[in-house]
N, C-alpha and C. Protein backbone atom coordinates (compact mmCIF):
# COMPACT_ATOMS: atom_id res chain seq x y z
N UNK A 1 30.93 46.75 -98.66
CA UNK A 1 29.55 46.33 -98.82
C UNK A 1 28.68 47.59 -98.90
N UNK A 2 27.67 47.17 -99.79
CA UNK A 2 27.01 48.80 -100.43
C UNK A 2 26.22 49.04 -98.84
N UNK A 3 25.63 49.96 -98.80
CA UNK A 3 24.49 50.10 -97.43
C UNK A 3 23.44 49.46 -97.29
N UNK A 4 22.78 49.10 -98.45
CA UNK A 4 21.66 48.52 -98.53
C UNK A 4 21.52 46.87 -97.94
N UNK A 5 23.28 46.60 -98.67
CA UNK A 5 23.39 45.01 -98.81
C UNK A 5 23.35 44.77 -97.30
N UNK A 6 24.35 45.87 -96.63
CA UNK A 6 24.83 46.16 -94.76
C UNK A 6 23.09 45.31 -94.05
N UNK A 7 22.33 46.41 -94.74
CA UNK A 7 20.85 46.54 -94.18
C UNK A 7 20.38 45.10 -93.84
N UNK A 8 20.21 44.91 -95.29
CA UNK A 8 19.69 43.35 -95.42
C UNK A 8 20.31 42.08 -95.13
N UNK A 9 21.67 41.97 -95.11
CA UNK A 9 22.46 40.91 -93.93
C UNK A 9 22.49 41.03 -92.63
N UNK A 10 22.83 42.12 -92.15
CA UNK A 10 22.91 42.44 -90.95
C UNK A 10 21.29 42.82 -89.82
N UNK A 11 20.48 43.22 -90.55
CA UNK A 11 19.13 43.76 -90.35
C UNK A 11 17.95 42.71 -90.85
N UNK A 12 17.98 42.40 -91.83
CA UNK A 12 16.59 41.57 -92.85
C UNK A 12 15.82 42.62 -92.58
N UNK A 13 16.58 44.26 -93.05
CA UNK A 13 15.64 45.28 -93.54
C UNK A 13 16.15 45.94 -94.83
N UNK A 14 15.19 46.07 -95.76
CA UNK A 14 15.50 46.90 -96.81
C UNK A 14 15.11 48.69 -96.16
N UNK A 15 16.16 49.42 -97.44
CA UNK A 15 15.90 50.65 -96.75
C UNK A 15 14.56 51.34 -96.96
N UNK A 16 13.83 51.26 -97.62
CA UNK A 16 12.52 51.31 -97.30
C UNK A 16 11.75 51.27 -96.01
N UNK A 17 12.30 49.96 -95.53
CA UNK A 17 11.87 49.36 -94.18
C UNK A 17 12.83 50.17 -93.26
N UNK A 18 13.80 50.62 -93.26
CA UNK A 18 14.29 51.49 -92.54
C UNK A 18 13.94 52.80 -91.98
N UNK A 19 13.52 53.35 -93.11
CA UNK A 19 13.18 55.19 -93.58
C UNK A 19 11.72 54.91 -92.64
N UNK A 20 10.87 53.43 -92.99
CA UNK A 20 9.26 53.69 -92.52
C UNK A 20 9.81 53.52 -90.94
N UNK A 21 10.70 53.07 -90.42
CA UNK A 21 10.70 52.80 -88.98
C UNK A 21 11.68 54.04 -88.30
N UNK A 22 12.19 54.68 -89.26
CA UNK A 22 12.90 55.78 -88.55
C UNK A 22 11.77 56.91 -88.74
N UNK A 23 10.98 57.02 -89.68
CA UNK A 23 9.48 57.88 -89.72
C UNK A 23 8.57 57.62 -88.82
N UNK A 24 8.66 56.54 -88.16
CA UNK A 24 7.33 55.96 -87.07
C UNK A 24 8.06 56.83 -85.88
N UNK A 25 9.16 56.52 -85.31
CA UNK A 25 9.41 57.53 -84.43
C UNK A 25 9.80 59.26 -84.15
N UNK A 26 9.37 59.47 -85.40
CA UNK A 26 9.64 60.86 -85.42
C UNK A 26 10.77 61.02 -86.43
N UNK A 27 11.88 60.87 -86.74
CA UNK A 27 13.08 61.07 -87.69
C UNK A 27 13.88 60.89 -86.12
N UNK A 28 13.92 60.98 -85.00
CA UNK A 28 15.15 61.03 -83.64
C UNK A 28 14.97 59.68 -82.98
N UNK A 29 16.57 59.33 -82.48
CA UNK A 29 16.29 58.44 -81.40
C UNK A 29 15.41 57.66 -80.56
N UNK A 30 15.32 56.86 -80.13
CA UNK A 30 14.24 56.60 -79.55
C UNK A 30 14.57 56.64 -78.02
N UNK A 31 16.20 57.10 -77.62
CA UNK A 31 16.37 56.93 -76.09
C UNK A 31 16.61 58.28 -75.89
N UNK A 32 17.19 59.13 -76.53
CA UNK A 32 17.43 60.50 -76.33
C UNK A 32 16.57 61.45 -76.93
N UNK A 33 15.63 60.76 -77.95
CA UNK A 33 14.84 62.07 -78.43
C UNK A 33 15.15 63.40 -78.92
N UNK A 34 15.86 63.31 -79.65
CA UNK A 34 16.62 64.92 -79.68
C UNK A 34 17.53 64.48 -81.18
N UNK A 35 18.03 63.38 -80.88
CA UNK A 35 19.67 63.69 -82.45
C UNK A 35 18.79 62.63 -83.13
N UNK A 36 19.09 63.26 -84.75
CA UNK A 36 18.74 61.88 -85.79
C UNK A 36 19.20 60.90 -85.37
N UNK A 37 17.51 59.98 -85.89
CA UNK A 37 17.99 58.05 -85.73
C UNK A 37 18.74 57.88 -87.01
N UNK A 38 19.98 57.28 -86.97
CA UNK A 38 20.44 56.79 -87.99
C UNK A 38 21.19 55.19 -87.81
N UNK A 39 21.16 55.00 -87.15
CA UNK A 39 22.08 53.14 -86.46
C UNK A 39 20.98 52.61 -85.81
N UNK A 40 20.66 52.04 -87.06
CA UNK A 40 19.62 50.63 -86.63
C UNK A 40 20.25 50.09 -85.77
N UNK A 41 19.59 49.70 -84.10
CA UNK A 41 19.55 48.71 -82.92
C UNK A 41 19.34 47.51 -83.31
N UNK A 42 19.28 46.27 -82.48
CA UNK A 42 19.14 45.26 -82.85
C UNK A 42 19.75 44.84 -81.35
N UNK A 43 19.10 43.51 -80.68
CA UNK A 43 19.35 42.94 -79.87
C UNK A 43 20.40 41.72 -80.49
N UNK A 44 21.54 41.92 -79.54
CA UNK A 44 22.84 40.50 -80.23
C UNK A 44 22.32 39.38 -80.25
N UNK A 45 21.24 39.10 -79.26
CA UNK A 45 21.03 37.32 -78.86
C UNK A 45 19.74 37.17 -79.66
N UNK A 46 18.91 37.92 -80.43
CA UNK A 46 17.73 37.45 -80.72
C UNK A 46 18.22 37.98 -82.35
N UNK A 47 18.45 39.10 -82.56
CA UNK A 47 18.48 39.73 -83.95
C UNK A 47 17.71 40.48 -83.85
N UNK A 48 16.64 40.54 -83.41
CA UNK A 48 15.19 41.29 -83.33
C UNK A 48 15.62 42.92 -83.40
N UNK A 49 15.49 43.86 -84.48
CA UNK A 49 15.72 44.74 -84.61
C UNK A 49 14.42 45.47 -83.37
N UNK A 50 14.97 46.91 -82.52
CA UNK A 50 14.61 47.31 -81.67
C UNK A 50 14.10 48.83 -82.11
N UNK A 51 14.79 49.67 -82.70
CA UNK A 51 14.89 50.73 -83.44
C UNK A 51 15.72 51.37 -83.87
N UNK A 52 16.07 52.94 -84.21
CA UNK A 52 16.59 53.45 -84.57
C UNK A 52 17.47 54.41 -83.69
N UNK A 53 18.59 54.70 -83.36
CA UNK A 53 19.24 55.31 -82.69
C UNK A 53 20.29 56.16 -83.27
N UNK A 54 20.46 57.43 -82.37
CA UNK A 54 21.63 57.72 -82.57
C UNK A 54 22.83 57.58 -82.33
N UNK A 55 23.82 57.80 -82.88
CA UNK A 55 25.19 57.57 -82.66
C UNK A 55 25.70 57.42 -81.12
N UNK A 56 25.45 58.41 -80.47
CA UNK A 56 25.94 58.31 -78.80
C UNK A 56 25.40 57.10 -78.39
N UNK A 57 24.29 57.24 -78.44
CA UNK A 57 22.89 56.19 -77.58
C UNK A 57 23.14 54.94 -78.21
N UNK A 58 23.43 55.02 -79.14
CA UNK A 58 23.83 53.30 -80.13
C UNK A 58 24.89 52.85 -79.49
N UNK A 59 25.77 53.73 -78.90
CA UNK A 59 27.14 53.51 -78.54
C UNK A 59 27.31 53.47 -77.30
N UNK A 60 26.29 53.81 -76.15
CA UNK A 60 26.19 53.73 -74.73
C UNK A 60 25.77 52.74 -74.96
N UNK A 61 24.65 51.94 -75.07
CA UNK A 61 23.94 50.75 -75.08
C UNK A 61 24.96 49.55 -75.35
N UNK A 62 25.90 49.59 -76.08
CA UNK A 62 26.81 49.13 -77.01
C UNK A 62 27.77 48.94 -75.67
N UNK A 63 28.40 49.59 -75.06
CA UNK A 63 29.38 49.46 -74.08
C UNK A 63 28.74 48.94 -72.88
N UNK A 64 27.86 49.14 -72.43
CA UNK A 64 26.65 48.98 -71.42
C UNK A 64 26.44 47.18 -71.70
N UNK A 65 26.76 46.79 -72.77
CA UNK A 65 26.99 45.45 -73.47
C UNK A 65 24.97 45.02 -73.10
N UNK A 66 24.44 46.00 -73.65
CA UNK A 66 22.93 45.76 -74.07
C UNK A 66 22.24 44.93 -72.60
N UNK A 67 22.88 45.23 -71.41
CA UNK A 67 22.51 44.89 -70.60
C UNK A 67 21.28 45.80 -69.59
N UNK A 68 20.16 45.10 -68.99
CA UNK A 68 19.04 46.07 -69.10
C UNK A 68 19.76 46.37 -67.20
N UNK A 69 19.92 45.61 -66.42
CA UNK A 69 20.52 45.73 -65.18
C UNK A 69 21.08 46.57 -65.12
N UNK A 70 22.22 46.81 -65.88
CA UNK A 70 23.64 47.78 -65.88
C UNK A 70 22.75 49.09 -66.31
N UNK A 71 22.47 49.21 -67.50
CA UNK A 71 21.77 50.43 -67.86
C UNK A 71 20.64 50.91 -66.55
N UNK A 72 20.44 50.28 -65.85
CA UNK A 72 19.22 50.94 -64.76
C UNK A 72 20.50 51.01 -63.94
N UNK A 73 21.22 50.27 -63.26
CA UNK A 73 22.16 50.96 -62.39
C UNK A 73 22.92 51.98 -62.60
N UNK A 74 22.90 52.37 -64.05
CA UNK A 74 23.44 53.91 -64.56
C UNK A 74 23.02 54.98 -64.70
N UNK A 75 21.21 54.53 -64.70
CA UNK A 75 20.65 55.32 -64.15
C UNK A 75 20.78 56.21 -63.10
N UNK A 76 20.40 54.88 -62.05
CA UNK A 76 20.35 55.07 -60.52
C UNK A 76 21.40 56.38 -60.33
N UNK A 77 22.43 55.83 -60.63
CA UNK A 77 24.29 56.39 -60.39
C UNK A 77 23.98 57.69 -61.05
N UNK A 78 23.50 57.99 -62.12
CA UNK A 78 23.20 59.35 -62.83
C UNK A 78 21.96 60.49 -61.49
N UNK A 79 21.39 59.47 -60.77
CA UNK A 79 20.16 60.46 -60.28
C UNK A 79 20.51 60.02 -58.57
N UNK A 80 21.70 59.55 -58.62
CA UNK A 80 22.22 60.29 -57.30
C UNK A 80 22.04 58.57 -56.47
N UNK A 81 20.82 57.94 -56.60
CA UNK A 81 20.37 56.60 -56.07
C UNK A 81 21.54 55.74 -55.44
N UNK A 82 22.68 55.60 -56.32
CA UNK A 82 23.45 54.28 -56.09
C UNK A 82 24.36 54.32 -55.20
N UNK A 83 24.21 52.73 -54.83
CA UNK A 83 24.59 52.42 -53.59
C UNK A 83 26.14 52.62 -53.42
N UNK A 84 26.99 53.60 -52.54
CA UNK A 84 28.05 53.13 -52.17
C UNK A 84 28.78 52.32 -50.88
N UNK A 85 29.90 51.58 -50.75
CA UNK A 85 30.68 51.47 -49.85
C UNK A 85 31.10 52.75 -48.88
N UNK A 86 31.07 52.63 -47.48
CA UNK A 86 31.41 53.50 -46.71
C UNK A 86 32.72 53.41 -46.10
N UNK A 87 34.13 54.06 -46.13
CA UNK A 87 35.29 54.22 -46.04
C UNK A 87 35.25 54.64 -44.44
N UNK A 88 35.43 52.99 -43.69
CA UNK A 88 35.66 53.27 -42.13
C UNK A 88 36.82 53.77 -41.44
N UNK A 89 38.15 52.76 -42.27
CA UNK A 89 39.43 52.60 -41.94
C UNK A 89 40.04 52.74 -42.77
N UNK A 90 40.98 52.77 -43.16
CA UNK A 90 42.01 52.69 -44.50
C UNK A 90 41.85 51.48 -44.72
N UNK A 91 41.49 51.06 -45.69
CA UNK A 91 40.92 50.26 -47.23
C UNK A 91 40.24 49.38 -45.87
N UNK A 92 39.41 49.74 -45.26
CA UNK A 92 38.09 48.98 -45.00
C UNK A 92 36.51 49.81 -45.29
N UNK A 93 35.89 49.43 -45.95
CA UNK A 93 34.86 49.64 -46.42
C UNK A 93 33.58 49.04 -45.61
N UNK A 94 32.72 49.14 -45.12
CA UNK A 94 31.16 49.05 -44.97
C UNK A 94 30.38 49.17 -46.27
N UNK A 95 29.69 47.84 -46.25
CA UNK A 95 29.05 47.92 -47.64
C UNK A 95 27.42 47.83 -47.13
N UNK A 96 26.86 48.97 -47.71
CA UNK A 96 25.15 49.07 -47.69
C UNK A 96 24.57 47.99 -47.48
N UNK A 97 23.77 48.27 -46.42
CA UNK A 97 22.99 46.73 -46.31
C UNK A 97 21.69 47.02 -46.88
């Protein structure tokens, strides 16, 4: 399938409509700011195209299974925040209250 056709089945964007929405944010990502947007986003359950992303960030979100919970708890886990189990006994755990 040519790219365009990709666009417009998969998207209901022509590339026109692409180029103006990857130009609205700068030519980069919209989560990392830094690498070309090139992989139109799109939410699975609505269609509702979201923006333009790059490859990594298209692909974290993607495994993260577009979940907004998980992605903030990966946060958290990235900036030190998240909650662990405390190792009392051999395989007994205390869990954060």
């Amino acid at each position: 399938m040519a790219p365009a056709e990709h666009l417009r089945r998969s998207y209901g964007l022509n590339e026109a409509e692409r180029d103006e929405l990857i130009a609205s944010q700068g030519g980069v990502c919209c989560i990392c700011q830094s690498a070309p947007a090139v992989h139109v986003d799109h939410c699975h359950k609505t269609g509702r195209v979201r923006g333009v992303l790059c490859f990594n960030c298209n692909s974290a979100i993607g495994l993260l299974r577009d979940n907004p919970e998980t992605i903030n708890r990966a946060a958290d886990y990235l900036e030190g925040n998240a909650w662990k189990p405390t190792l009392v006994a051999p395989g007994v755990y205390r869990l954060p209250s």
